[in-house]
Protein backbone atom coordinates (compact mmCIF):
# COMPACT_ATOMS: atom_id res chain seq x y z
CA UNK A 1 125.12 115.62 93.11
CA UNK A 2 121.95 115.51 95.42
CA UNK A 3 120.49 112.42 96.83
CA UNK A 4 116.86 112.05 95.66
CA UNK A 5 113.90 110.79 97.15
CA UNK A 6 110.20 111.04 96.91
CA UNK A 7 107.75 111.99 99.94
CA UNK A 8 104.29 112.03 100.58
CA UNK A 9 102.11 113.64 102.79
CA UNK A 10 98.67 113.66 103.70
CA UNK A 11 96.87 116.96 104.07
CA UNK A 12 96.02 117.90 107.07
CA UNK A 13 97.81 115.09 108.96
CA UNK A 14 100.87 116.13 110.91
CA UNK A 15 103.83 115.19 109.44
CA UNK A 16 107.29 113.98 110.28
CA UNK A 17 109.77 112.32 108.33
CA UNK A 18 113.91 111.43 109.52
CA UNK A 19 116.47 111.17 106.26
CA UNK A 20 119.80 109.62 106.33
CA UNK A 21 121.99 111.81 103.85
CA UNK A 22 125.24 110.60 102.57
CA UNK A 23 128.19 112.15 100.65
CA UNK A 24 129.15 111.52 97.05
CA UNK A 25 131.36 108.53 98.61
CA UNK A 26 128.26 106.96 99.92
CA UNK A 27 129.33 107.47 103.59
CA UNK A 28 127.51 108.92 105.94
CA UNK A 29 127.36 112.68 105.58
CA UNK A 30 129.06 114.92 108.73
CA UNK A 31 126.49 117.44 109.68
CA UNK A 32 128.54 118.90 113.18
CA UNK A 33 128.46 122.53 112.65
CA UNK A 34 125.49 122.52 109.85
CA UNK A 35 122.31 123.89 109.77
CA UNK A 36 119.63 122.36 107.30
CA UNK A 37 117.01 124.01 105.75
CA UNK A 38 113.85 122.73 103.11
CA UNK A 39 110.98 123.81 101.10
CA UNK A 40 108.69 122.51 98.56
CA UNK A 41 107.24 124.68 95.76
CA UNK A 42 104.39 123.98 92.74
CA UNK A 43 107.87 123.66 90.57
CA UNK A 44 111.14 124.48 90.03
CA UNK A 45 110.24 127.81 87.86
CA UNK A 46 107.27 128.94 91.07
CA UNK A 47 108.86 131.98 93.44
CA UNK A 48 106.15 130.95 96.20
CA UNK A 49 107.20 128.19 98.50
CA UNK A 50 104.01 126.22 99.04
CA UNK A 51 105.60 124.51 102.37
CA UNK A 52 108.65 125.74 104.38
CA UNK A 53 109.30 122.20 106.75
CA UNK A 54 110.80 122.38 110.33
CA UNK A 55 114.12 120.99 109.07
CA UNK A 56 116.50 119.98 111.78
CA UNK A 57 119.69 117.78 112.70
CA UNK A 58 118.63 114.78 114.18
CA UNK A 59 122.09 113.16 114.47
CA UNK A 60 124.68 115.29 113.32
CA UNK A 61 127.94 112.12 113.38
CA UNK A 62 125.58 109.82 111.28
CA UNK A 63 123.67 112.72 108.78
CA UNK A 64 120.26 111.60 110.23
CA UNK A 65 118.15 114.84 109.55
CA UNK A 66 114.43 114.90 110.45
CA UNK A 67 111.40 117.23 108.22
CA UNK A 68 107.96 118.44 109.86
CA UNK A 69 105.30 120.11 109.37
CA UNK A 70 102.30 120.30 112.06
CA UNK A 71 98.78 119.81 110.33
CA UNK A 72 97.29 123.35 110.82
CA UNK A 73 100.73 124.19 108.12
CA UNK A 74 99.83 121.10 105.88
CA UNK A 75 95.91 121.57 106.04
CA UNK A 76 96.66 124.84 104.17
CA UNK A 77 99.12 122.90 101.29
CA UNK A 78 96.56 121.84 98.01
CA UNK A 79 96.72 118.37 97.05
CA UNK A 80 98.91 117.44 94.28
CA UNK A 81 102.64 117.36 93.07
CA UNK A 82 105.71 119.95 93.99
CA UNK A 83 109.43 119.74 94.08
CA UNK A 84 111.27 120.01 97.48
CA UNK A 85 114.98 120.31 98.18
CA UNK A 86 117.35 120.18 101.11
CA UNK A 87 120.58 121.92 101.47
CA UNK A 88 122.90 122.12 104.12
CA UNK A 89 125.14 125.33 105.23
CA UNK A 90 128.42 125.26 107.19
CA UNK A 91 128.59 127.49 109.51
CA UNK A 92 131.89 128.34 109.38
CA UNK A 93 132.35 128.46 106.04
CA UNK A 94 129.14 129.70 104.98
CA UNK A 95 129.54 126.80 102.06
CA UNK A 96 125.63 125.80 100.84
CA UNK A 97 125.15 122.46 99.53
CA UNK A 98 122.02 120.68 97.97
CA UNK A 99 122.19 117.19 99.26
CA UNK A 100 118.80 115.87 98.67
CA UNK A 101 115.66 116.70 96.52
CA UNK A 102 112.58 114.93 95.24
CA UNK A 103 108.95 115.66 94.10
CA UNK A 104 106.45 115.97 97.05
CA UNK A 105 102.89 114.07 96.38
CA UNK A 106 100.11 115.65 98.75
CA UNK A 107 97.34 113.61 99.03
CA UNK A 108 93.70 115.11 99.70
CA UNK A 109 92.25 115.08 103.08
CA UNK A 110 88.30 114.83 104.11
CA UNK A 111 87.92 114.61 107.83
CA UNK A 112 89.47 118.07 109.34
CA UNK A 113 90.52 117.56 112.84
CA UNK A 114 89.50 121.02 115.58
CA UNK A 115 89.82 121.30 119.30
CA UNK A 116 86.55 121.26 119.30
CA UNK A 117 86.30 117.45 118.47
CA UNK A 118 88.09 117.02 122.16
């Protein structure tokens, strides 16, 4: 069964979050030879993924994995509440696993940020 954990994000803002994922034993999950991938849509039942994250291994021994998303991709997510998930794929095997999931609250920006500003 997947971990589960809520994130939030602020629109606009660049984001960047590092997750420690764990087996069904509670031990730290062994990510050598995995790659991760994540996505957050409206809901479970939506075919268009709102936000595709920069998923990536952080530290593969203790199953640190770190989500992004740079603020030009977040300026363009509405405000409001979506699903995300994480799986994991060996790449040996090929084996996909869900390890962690949660709802994803974006929260309304005002001030947008341009080069301009600098």
């Amino acid at each position: 069964m997947a971990g589960y954990q809520d994130l939030f994000l602020n629109q606009g803002e660049t984001f960047t979050t590092q997750m420690n994922l764990n087996d069904s034993n509670g031990a730290p999950y062994n990510l050598t030879d995995f790659i991760v991938l994540s996505s957050a849509k409206k809901s479970y039942y939506t075919n268009t993924i709102s936000l595709m994250f920069n998923a990536s291994i952080y530290d593969a021994n203790n199953g640190v994995i770190q989500l992004s998303a740079n603020s030009s991709v977040t300026s363009n997510v509405s405000a409001g509440k979506y699903v995300y998930d994480v799986i994991v794929r060996e790449n040996n095997s090929g084996t996909i696993t869900r390890v962690l999931e949660g709802q994803l609250i974006v929260s309304p920006g005002v001030t947008g940020i341009t080069t301009s500003y600098y």
